[in-house]
N, C-alpha and C. Protein backbone atom coordinates (compact mmCIF):
# COMPACT_ATOMS: atom_id res chain seq x y z
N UNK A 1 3.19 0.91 5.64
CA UNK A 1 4.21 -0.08 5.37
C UNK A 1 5.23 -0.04 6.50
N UNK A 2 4.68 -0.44 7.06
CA UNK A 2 5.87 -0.23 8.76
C UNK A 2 6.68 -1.30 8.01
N UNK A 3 8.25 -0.62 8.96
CA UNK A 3 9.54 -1.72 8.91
C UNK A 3 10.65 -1.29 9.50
N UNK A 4 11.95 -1.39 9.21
CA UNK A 4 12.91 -0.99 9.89
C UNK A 4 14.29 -0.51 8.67
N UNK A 5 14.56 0.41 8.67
CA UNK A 5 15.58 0.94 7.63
C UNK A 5 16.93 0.40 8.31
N UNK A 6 17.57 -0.47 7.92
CA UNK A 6 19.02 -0.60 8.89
C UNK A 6 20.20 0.17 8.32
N UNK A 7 20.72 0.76 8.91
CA UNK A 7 21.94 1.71 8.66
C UNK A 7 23.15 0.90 9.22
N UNK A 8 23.76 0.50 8.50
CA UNK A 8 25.66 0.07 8.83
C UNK A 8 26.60 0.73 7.73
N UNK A 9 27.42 0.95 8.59
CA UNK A 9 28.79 1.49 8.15
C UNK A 9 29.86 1.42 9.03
N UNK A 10 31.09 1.29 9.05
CA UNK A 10 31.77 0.94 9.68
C UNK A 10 31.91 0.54 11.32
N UNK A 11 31.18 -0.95 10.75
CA UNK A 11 31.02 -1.75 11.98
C UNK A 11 29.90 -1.02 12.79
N UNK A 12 29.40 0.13 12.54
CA UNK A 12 28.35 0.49 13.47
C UNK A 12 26.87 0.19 12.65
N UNK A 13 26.01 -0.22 13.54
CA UNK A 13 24.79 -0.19 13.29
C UNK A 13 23.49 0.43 13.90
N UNK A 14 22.34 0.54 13.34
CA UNK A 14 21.37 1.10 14.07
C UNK A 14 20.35 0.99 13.44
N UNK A 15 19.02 0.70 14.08
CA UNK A 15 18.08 0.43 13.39
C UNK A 15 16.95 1.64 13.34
N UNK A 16 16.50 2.02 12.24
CA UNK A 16 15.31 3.08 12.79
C UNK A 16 13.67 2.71 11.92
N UNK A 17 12.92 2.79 12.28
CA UNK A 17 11.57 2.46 11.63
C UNK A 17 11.49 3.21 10.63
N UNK A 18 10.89 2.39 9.39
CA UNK A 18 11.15 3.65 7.98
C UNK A 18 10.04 4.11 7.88
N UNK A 19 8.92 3.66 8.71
CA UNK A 19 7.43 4.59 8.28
C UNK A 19 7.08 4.91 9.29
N UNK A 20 6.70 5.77 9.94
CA UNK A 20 6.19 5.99 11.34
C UNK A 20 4.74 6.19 11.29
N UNK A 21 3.93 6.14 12.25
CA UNK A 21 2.40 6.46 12.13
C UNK A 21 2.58 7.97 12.33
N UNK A 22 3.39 8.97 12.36
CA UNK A 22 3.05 9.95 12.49
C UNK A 22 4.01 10.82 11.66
N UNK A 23 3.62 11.85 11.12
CA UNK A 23 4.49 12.35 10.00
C UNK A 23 5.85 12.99 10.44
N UNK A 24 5.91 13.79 12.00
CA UNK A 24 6.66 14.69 12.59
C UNK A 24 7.78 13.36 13.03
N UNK A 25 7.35 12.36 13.30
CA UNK A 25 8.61 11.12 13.68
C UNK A 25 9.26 10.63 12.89
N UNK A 26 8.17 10.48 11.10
CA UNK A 26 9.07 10.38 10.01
C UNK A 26 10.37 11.16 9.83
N UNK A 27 9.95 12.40 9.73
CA UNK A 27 10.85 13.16 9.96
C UNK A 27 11.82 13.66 9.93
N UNK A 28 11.63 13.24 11.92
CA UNK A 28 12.70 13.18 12.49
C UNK A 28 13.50 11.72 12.56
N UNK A 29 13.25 10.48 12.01
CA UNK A 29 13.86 9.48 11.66
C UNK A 29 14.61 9.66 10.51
N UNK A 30 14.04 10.38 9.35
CA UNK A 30 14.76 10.82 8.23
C UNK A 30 15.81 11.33 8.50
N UNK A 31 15.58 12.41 9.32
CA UNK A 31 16.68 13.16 9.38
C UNK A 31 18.29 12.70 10.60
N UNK A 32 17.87 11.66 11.16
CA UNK A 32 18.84 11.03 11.85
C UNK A 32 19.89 10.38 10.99
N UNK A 33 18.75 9.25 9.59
CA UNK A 33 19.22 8.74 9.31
C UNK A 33 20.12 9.27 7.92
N UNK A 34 19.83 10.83 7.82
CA UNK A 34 20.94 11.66 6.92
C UNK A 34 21.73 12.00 7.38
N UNK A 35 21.82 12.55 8.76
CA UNK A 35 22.62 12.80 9.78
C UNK A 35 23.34 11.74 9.73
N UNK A 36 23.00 11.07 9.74
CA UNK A 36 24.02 9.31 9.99
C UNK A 36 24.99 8.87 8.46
N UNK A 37 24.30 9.21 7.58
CA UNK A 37 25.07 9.32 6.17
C UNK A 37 26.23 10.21 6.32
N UNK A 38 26.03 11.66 6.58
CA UNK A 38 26.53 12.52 6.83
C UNK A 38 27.89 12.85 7.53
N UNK A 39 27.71 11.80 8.89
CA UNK A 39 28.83 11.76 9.78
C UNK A 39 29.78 10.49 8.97
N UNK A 40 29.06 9.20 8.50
CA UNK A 40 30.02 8.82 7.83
C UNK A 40 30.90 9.36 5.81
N UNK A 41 30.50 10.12 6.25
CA UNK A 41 30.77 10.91 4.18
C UNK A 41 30.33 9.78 3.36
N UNK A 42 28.75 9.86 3.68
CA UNK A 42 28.42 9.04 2.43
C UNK A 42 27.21 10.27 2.19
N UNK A 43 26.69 10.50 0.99
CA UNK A 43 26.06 11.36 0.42
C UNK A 43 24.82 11.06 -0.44
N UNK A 44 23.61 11.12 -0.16
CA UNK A 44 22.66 10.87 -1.14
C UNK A 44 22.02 11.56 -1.97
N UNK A 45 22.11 11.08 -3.26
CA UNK A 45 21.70 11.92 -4.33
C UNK A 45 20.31 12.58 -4.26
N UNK A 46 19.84 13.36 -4.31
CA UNK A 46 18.43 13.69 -3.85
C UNK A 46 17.83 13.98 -4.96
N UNK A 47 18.17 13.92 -5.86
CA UNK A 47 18.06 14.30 -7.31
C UNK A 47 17.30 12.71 -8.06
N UNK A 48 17.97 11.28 -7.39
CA UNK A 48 17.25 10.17 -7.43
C UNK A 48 16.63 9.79 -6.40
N UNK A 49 16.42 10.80 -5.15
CA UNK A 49 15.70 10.19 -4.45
C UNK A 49 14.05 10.93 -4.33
N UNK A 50 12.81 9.73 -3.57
CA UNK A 50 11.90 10.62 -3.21
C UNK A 50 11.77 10.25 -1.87
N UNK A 51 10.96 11.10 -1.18
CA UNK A 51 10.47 10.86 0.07
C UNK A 51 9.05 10.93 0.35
N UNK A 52 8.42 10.71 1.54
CA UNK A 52 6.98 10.98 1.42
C UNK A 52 5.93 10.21 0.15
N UNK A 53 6.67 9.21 -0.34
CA UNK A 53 5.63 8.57 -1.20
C UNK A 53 4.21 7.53 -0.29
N UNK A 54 3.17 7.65 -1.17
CA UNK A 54 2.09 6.27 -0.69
C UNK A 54 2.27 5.27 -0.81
N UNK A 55 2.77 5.33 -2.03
CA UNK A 55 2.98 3.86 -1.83
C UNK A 55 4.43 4.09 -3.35
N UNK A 56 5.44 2.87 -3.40
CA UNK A 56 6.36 2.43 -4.41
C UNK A 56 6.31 1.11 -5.04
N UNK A 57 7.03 1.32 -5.91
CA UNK A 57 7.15 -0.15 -6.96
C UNK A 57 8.17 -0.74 -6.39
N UNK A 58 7.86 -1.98 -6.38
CA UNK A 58 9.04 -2.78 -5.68
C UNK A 58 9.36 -4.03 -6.30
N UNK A 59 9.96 -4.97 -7.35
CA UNK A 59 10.28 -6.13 -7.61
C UNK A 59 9.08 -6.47 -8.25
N UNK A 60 8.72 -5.77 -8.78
CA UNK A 60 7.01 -6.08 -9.60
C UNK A 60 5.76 -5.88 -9.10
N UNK A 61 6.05 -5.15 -7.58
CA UNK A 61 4.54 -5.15 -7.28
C UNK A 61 4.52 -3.63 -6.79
N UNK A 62 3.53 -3.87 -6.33
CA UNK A 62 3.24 -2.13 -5.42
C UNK A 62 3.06 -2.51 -3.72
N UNK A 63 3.91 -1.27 -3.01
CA UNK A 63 4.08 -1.58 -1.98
C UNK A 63 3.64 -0.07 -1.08
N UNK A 64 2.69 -0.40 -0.60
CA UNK A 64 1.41 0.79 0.01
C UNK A 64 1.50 0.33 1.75
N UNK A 65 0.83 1.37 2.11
CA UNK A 65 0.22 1.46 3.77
C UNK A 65 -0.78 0.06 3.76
N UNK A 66 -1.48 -0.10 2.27
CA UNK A 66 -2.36 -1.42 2.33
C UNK A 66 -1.72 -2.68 2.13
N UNK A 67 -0.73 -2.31 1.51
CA UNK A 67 0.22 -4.13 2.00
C UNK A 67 0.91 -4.12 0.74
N UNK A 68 1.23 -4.97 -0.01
CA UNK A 68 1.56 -5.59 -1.47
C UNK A 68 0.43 -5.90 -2.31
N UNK A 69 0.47 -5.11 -3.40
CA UNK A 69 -0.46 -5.51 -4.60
C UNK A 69 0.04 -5.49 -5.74
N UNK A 70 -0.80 -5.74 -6.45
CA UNK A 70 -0.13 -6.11 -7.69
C UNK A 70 -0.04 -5.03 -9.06
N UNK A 71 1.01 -4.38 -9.92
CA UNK A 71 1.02 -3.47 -10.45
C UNK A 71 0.22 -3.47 -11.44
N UNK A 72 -1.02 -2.62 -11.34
CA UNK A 72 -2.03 -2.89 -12.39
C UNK A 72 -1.00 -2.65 -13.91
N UNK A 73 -1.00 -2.11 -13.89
CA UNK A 73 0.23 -1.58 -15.63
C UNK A 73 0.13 -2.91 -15.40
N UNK A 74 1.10 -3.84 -15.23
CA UNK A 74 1.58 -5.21 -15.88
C UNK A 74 0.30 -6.15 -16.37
N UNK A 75 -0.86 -5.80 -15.37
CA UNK A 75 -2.28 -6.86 -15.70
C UNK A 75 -2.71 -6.26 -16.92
N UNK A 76 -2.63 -5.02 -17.36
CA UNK A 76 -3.50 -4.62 -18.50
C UNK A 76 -2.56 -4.90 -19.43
N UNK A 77 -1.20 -4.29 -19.35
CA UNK A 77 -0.60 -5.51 -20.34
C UNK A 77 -0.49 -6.60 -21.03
N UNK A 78 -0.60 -7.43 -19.93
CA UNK A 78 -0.57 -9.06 -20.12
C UNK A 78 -2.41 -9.03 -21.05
N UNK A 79 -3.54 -8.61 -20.73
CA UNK A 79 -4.80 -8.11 -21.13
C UNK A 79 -4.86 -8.15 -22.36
N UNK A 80 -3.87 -7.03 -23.00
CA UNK A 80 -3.88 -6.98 -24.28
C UNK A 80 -3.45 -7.83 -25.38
N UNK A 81 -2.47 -9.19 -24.79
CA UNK A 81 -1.86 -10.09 -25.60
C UNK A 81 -2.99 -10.83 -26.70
N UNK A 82 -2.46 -11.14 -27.70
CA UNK A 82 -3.02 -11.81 -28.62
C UNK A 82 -3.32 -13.52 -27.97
N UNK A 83 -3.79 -14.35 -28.68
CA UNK A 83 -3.99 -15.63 -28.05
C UNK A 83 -2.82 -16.40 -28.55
N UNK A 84 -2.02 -17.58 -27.85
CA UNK A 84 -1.13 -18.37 -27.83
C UNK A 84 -1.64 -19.37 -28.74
N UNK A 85 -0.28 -19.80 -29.23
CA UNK A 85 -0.66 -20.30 -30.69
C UNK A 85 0.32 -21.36 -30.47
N UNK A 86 1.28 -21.54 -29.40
CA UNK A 86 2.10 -22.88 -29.29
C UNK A 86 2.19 -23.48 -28.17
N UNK A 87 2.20 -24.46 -27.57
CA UNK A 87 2.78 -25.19 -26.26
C UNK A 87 4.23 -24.33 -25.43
N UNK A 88 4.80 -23.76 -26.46
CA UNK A 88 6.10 -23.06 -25.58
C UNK A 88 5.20 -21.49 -25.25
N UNK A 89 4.37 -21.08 -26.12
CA UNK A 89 3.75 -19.82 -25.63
C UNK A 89 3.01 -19.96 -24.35
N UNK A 90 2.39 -21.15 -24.07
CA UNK A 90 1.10 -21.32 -23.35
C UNK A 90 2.62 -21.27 -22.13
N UNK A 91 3.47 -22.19 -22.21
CA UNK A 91 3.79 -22.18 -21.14
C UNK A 91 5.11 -21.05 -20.93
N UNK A 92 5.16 -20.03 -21.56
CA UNK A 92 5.97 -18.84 -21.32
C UNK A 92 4.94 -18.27 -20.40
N UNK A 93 3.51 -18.14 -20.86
CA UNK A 93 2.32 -16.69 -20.47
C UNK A 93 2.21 -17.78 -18.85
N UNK A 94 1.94 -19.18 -18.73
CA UNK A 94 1.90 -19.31 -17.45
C UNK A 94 3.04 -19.02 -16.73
N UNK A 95 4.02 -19.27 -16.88
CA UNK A 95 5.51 -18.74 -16.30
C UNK A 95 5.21 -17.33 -15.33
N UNK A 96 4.78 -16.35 -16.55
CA UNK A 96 4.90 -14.81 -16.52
C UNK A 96 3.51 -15.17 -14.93
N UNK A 97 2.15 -15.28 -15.09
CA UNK A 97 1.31 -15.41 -14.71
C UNK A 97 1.34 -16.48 -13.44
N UNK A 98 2.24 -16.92 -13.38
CA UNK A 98 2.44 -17.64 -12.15
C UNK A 98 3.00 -17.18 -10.70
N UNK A 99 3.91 -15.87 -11.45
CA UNK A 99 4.15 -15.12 -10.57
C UNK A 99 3.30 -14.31 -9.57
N UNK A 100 2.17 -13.99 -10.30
CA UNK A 100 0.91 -13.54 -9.44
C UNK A 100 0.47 -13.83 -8.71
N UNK A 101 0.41 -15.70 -9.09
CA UNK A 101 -0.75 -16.45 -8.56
C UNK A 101 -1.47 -16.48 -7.09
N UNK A 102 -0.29 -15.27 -5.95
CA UNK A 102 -0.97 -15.25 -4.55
C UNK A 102 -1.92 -14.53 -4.72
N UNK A 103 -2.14 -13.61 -5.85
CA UNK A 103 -3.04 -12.32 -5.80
C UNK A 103 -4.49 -13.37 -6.20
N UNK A 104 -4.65 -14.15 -7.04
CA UNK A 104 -5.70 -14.65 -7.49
C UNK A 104 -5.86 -16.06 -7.27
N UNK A 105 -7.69 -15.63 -6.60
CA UNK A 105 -8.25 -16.50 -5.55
C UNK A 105 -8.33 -17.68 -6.60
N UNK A 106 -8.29 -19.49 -6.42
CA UNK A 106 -8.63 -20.35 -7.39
C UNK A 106 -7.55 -20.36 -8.86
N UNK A 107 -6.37 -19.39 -8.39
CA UNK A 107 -5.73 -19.68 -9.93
C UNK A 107 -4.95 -20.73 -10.70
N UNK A 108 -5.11 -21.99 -9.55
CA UNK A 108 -4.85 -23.53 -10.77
C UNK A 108 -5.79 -23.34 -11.18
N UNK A 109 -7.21 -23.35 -10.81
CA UNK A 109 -8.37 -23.64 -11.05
C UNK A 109 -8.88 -22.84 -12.68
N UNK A 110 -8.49 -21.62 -12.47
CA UNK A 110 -8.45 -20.57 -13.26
C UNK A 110 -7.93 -20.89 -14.76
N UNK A 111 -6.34 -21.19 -14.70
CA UNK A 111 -5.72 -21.66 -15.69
C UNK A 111 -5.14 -23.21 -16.13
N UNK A 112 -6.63 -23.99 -15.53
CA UNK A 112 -6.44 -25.44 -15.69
C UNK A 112 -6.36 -25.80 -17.16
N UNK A 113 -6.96 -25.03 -17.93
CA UNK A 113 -7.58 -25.45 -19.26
C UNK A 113 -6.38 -25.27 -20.03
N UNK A 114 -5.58 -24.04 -19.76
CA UNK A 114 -4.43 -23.53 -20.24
C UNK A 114 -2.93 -24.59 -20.08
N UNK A 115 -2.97 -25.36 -18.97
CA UNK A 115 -2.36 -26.55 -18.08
C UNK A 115 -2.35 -27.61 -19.12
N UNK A 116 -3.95 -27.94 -18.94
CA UNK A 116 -3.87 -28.98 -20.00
C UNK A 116 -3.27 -29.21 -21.47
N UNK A 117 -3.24 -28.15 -21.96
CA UNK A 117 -2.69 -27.45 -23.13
C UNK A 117 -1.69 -28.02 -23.68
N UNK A 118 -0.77 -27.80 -22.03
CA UNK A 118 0.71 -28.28 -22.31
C UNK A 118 1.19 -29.57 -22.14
N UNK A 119 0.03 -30.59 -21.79
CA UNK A 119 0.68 -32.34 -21.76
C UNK A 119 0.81 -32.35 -22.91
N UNK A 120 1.93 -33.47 -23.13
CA UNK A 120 2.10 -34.15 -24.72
C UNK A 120 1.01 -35.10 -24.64
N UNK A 121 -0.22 -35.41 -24.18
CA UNK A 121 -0.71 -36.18 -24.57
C UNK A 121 -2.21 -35.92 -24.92
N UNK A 122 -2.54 -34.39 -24.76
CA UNK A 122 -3.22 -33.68 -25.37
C UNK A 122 -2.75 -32.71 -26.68
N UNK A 123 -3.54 -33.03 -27.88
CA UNK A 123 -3.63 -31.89 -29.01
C UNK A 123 -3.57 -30.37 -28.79
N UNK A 124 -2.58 -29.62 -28.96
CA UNK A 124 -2.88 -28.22 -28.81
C UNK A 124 -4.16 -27.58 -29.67
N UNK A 125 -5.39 -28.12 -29.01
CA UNK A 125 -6.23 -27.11 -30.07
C UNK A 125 -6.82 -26.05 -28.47
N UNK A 126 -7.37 -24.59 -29.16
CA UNK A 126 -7.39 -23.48 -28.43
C UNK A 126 -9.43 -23.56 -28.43
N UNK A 127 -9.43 -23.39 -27.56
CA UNK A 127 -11.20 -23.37 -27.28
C UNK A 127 -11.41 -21.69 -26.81
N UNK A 128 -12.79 -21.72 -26.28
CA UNK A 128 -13.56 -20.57 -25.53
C UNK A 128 -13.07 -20.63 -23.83
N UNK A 129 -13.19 -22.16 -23.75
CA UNK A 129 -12.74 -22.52 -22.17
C UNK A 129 -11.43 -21.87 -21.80
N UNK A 130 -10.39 -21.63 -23.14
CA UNK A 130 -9.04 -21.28 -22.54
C UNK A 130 -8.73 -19.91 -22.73
C-alpha cells in the first residue's frame, strides 16, 4: 500500500512514504516521523496504536499490499439476511449493496430483477430470479 504520511504542525511540513518496500526504511521512516511528534509535544498513544500490519480496515473496506477489497465480514452478513418483503426493503438492501458495486463484475446486471421490484408500475411479487 505505498503512499505518503504527511506530517504538519506548526506551519512546518514534510512528507514521508508510509510503506516502504523494505522493512529497515519502514523503520526508519517511523521513527522520524515519532521523532517529529516528539519535537513538536505531541504524543501517541501506543496503547491505540499498531504498526507493522498487512493489511487494515478502512471506511468499509480492507486495505492490503493487494489494493482495496472488500471486507468479507460485511458480505457474509448481508448473506445471511432473510428475503425482502417491501419496496422500501428492496431498496434499503440495494442502497447498502450499491456501495460495493466496483467489486462486482455485471452488478446492474446482477440486481436488475431486484430494480425492477421497485417501479410503481410493477407488483411487488418476489420470484427465484430475485
Amino acid at each position: 500500500m505505498p503512499g505518503v504520511l504527511r506530517v504538519e504542525w506548526s506551519g512546518a511540513s514534510r512528507s514521508y512514504p508510509s510503506k516502504s518496500k523494505i522493512e529497515e526504511d519502514h523503520d526508519r521512516y517511523l521513527r522520524i516521523v515519532l521523532q517529529r511528534l516528539r519535537e513538536e509535544k505531541l504524543y501517541a498513544k501506543f496503547s491505540n496504536s499498531k504498526f507493522w500490519l498487512d493489511s487494515v480496515e478502512f471506511l468499509g473496506y480492507m486495505a492490503s499490499k493487494e489494493g482495496i477489497l472488500v471486507d468479507l465480514a460485511k458480505i457474509e452478513t448481508v448473506g445471511g439476511w432473510t428475503r425482502r418483503t417491501s419496496v422500501i426493503e428492496i431498496q434499503s438492501f440495494l442502497g447498502l449493496e450499491g456501495y460495493y458495486r466496483r467489486f462486482v463484475q455485471s452488478f446492474s446486471t446482477i440486481v436488475s430483477p431486484l430494480t425492477r421490484l421497485t417501479r410503481q408500475s410493477v407488483s411487488f411479487q418476489w420470484s427465484d430470479e430475485c
